[in-house]
N, C-alpha and C. Protein backbone atom coordinates (compact mmCIF):
# COMPACT_ATOMS: atom_id res chain seq x y z
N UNK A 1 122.17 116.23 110.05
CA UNK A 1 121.05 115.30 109.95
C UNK A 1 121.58 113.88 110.17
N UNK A 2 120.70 113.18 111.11
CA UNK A 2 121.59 111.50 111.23
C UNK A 2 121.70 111.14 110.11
N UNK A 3 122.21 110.05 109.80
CA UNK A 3 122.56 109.04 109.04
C UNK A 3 121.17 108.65 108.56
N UNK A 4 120.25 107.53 109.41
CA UNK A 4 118.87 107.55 109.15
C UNK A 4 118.24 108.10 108.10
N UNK A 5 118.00 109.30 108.65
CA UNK A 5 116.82 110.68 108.42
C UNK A 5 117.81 110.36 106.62
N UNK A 6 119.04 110.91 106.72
CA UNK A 6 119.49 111.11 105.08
C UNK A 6 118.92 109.89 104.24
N UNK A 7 119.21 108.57 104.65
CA UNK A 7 119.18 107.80 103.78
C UNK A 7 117.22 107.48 103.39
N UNK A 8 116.68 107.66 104.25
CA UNK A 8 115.14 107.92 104.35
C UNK A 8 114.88 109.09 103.26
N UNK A 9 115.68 110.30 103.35
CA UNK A 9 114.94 111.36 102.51
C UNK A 9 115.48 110.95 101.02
N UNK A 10 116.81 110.46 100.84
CA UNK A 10 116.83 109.90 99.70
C UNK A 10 116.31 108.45 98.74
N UNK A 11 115.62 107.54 99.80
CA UNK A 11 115.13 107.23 99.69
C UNK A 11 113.84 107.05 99.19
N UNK A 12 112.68 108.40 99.84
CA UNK A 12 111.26 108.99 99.50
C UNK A 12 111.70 110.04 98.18
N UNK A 13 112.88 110.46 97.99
CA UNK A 13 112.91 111.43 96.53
C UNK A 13 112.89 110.12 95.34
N UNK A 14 113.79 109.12 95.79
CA UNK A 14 114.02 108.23 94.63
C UNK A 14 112.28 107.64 94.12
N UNK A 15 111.62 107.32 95.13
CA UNK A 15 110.08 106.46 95.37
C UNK A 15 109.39 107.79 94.39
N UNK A 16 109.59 108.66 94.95
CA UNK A 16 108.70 109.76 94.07
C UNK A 16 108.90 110.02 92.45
N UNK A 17 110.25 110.09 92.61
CA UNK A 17 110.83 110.04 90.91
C UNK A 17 109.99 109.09 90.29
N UNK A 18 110.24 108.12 90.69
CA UNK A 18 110.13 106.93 89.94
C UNK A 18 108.47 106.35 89.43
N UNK A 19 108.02 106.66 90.74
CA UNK A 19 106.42 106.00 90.79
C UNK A 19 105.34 107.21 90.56
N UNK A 20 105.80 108.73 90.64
CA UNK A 20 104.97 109.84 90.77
C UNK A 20 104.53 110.09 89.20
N UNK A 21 103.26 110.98 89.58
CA UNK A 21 102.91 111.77 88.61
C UNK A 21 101.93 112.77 88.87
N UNK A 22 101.89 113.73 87.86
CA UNK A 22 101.62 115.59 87.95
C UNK A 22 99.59 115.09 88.51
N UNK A 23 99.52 115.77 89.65
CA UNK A 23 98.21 115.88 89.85
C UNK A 23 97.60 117.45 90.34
N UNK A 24 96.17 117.51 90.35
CA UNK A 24 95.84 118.94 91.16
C UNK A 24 95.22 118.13 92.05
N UNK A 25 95.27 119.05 93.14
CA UNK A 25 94.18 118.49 94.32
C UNK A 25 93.57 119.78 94.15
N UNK A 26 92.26 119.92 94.66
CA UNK A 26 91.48 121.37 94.36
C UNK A 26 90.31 121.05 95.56
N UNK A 27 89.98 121.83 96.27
CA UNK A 27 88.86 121.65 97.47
C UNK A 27 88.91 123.22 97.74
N UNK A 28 87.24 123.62 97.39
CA UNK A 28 86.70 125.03 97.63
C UNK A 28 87.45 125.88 96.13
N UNK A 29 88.06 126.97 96.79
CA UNK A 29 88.48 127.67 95.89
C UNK A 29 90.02 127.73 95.46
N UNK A 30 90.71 126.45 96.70
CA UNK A 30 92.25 126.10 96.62
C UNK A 30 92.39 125.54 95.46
N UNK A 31 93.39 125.34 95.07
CA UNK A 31 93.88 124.52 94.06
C UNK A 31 95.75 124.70 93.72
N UNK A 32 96.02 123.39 93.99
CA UNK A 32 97.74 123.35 94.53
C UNK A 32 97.95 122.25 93.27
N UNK A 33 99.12 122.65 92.46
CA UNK A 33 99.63 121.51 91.28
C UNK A 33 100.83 120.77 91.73
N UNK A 34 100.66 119.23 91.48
CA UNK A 34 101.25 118.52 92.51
C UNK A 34 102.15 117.94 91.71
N UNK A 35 103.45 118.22 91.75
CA UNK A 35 104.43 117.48 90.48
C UNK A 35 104.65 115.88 90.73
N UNK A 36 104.36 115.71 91.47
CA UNK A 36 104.42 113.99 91.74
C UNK A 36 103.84 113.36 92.71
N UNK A 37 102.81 112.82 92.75
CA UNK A 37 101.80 112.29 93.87
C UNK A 37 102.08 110.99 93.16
N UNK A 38 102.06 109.93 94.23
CA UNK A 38 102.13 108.76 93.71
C UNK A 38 100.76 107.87 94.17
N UNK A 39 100.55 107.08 93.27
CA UNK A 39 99.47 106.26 93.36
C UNK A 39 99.12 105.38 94.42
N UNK A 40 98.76 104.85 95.38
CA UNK A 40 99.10 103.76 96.02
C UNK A 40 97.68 102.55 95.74
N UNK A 41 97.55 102.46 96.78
CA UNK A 41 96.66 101.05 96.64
C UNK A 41 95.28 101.66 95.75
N UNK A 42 95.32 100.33 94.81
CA UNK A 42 93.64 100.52 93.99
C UNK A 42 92.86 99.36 94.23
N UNK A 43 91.47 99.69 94.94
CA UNK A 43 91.19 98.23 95.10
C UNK A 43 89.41 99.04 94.67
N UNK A 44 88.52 97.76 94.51
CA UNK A 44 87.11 98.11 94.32
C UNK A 44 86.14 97.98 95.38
N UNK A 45 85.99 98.52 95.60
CA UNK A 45 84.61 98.94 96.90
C UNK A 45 83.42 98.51 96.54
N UNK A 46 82.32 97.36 97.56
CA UNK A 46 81.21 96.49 97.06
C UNK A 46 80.27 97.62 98.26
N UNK A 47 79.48 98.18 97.53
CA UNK A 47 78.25 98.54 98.23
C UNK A 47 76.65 98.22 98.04
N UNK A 48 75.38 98.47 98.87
CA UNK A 48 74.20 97.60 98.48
C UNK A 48 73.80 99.22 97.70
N UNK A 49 72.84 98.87 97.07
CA UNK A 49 71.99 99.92 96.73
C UNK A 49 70.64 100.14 96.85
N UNK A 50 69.72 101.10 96.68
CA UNK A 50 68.18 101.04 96.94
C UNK A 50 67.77 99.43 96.58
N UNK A 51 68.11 99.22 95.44
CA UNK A 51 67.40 98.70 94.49
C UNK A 51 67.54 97.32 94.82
N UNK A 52 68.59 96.66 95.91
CA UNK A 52 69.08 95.29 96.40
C UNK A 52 69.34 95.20 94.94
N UNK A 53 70.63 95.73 94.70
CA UNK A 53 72.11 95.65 93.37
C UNK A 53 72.91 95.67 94.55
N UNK A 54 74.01 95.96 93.57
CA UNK A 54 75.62 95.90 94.00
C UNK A 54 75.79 97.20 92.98
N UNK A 55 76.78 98.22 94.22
CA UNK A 55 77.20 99.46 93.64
C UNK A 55 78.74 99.09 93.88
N UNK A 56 79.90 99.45 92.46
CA UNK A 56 80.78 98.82 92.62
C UNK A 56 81.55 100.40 92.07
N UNK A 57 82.49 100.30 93.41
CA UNK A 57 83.19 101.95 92.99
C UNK A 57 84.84 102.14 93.05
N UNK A 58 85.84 101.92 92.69
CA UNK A 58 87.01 101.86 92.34
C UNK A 58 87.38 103.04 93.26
N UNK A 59 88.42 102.55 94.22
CA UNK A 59 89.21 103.68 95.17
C UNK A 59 90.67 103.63 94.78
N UNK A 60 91.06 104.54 95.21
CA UNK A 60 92.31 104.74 94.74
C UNK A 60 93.51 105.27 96.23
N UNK A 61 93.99 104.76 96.43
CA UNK A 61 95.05 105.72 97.85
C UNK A 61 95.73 106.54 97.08
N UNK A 62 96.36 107.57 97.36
CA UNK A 62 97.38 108.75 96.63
C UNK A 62 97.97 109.49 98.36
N UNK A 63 99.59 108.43 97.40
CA UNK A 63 101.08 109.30 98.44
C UNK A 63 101.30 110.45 98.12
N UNK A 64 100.82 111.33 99.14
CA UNK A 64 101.12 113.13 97.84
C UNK A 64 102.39 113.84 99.37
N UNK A 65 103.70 114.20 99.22
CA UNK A 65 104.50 114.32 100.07
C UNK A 65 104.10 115.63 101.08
N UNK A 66 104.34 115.82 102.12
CA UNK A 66 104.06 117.08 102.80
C UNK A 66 104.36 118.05 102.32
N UNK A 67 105.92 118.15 101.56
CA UNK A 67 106.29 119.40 101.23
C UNK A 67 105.45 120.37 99.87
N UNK A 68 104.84 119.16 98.79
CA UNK A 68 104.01 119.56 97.80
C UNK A 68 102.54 119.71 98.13
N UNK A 69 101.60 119.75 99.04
CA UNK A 69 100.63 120.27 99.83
C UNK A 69 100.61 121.51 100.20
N UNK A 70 101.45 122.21 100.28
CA UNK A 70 102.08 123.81 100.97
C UNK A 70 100.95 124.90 100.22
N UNK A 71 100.52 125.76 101.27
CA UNK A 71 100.33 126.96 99.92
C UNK A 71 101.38 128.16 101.12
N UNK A 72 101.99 128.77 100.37
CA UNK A 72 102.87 130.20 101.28
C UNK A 72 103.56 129.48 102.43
N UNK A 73 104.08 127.95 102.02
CA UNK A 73 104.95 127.47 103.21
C UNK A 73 103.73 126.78 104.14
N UNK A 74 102.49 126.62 104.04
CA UNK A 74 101.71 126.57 105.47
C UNK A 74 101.44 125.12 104.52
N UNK A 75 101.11 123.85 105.60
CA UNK A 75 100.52 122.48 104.84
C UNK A 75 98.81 122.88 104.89
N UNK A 76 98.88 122.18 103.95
CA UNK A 76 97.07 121.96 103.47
C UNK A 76 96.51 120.41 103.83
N UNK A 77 96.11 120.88 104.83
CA UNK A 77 95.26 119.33 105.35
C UNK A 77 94.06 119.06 104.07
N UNK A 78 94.27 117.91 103.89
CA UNK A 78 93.31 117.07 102.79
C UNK A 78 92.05 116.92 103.37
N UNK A 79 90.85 117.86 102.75
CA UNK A 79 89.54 117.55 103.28
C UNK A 79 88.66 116.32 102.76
N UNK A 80 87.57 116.00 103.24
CA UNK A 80 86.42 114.72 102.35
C UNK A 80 85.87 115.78 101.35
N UNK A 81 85.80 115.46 100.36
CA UNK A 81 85.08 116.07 99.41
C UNK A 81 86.01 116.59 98.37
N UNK A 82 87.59 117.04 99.02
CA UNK A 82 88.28 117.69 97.84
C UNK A 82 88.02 116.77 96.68
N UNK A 83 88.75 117.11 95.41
CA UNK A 83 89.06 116.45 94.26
C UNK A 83 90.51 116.34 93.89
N UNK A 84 90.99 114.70 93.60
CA UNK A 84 92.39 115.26 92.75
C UNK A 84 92.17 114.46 91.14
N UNK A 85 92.92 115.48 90.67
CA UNK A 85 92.59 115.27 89.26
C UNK A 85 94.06 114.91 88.32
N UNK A 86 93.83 113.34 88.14
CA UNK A 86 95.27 113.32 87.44
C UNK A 86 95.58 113.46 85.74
N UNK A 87 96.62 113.17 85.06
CA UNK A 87 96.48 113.85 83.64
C UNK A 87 96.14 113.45 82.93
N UNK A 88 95.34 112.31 83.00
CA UNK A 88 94.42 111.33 82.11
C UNK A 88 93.02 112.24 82.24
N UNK A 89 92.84 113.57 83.32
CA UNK A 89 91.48 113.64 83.19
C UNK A 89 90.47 112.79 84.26
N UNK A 90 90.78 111.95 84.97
CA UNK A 90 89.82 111.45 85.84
C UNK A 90 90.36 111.90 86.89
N UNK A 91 89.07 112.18 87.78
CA UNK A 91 88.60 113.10 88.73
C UNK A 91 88.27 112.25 90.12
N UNK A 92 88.96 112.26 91.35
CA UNK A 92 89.31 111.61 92.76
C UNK A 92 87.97 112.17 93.53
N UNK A 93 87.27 112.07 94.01
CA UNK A 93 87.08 112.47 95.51
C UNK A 93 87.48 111.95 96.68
N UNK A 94 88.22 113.16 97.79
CA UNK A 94 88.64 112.34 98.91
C UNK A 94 87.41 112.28 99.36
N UNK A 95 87.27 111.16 100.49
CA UNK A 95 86.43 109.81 101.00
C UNK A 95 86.85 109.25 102.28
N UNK A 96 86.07 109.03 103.24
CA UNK A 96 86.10 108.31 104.64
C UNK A 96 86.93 107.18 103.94
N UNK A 97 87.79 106.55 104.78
CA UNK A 97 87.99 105.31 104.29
C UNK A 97 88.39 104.91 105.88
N UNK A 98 89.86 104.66 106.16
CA UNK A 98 89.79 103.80 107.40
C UNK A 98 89.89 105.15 108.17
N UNK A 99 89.74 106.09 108.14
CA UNK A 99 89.28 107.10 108.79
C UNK A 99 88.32 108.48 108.08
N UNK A 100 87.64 108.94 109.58
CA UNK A 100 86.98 109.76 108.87
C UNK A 100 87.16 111.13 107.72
N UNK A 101 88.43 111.26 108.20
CA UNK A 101 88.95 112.54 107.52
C UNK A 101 89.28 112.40 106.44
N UNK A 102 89.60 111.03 105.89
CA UNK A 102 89.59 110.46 104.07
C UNK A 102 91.55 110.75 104.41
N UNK A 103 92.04 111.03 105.19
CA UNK A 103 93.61 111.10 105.14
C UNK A 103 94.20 110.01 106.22
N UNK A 104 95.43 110.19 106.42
CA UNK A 104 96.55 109.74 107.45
C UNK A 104 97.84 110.14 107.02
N UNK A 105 98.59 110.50 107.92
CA UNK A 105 99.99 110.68 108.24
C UNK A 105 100.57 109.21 107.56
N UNK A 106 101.28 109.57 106.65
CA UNK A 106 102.33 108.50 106.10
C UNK A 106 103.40 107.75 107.36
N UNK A 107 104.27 108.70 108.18
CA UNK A 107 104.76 107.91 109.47
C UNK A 107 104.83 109.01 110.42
N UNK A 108 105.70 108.86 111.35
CA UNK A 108 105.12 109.53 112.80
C UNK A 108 106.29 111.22 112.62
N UNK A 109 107.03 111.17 111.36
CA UNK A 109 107.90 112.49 110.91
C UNK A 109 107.10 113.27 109.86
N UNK A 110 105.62 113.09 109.55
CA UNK A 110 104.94 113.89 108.80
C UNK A 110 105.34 114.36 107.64
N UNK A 111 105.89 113.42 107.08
CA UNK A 111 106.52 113.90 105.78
C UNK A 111 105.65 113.68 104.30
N UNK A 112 104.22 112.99 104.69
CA UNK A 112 103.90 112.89 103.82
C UNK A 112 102.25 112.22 103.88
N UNK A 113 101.31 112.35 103.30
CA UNK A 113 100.06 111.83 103.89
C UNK A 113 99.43 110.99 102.44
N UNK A 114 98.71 110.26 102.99
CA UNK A 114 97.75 108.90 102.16
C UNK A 114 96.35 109.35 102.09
N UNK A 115 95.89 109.76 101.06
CA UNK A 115 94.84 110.12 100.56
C UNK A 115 93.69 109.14 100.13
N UNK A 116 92.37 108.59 100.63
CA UNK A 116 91.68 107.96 100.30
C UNK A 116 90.97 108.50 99.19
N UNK A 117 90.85 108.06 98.30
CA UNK A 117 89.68 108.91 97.24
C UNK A 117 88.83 107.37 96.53
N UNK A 118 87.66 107.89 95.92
CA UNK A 118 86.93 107.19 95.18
C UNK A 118 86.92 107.59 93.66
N UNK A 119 86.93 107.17 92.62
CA UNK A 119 86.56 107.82 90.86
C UNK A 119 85.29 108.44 91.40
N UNK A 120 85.40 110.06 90.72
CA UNK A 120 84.02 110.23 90.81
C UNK A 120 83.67 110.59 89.55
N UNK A 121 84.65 110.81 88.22
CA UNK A 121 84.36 110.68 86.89
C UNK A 121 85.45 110.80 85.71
N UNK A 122 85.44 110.16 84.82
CA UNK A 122 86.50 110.02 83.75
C UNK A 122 86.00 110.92 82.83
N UNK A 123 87.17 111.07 81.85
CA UNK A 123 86.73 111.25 80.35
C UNK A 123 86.60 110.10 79.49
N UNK A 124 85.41 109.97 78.56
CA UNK A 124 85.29 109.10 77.57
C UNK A 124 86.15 108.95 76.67
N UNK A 125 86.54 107.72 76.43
CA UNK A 125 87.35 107.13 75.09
C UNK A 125 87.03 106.03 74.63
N UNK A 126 87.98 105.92 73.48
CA UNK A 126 87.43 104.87 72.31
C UNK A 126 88.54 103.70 72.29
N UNK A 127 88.05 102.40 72.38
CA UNK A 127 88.90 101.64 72.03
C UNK A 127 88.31 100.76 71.01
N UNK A 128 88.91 100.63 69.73
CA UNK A 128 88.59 99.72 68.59
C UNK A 128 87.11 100.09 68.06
N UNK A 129 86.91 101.30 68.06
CA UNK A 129 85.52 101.69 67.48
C UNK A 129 84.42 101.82 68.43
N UNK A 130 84.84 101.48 69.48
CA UNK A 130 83.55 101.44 70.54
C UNK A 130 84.09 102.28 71.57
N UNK A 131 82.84 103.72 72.07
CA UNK A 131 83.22 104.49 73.20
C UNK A 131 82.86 104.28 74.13
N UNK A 132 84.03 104.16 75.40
CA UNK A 132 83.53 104.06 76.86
C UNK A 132 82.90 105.15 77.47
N UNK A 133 82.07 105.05 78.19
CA UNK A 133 82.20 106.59 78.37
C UNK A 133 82.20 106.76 80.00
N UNK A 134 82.99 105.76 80.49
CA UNK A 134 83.65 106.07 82.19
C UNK A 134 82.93 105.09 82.69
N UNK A 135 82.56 105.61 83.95
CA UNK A 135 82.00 104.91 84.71
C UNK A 135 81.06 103.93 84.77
N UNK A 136 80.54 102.67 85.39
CA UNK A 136 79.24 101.81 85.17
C UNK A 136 79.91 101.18 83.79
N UNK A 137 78.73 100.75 82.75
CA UNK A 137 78.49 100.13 81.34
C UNK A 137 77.89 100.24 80.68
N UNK A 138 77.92 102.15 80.32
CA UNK A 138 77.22 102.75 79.07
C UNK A 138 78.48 102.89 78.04
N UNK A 139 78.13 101.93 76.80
CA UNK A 139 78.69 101.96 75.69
C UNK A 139 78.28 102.21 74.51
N UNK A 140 78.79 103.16 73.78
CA UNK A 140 78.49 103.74 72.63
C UNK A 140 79.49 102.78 71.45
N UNK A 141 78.80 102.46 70.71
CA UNK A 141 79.50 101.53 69.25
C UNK A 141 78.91 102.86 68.43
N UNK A 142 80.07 102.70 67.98
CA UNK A 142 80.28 103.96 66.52
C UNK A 142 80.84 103.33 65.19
């Protein structure tokens, strides 16, 4: 293996160590457990709504590597609609983003793909007596 290619693959193991964490991706009846998908860009998405509001929806990118996508050795292309679900309990849908397929090829050696997703729901929790309960600004005081 060149020189390159080595210092690149040790490179993407170190990035994964470091920044990853345990997700499922699940679409249809698949479902693959992902020991380290890493997070990438989170930014918030401004959309109109019926109602002339503002619908405001939190996206998320996720680096998930080629080799952890596999089912029986074969890669699993990332569909729109799958879900990934990380261990906090909140729930991804992949999503069109700068393309239609809600994915892209990380670089031109396929080692790894960028997942567009949107929140499509949390679990509720409590901070200081008062429950969030995810999404929007329904709050429960207890």
């Amino acid at each position: 293996m060149p020189l390159l290619q080595d210092a690149f693959s040790q490179l993407r193991d170190t990035f994964r160590t470091a920044n990853g964490e345990p997700v499922t991706y699940q679409f249809g009846t698949l479902s693959i457990s992902i020991a380290s998908a890493v997070r990438g860009q989170s930014v918030f998405d401004e959309s109109a709504n019926e109602a002339d509001g503002r619908n405001l929806a939190k996206s998320v990118d996720w680096i998930i590597y080629s080799d952890e996508l596999q089912v029986a050795g074969i890669f699993q292309e990332p569909h729109v609609g799958a879900k990934i679900t990380d261990s906090d309990g909140v729930i991804y849908q992949v999503a069109p983003g700068l393309s239609e397929s809600g994915w892209r090829w990380l670089n031109s050696y396929k080692t790894g793909v960028r997942i567009h997703t949107v929140v499509e729901s949390q679990p509720p929790f409590v901070v200081a007596g008062i429950g969030y309960m995810g999404i929007g600004s329904t709050f429960i005081v207890s």
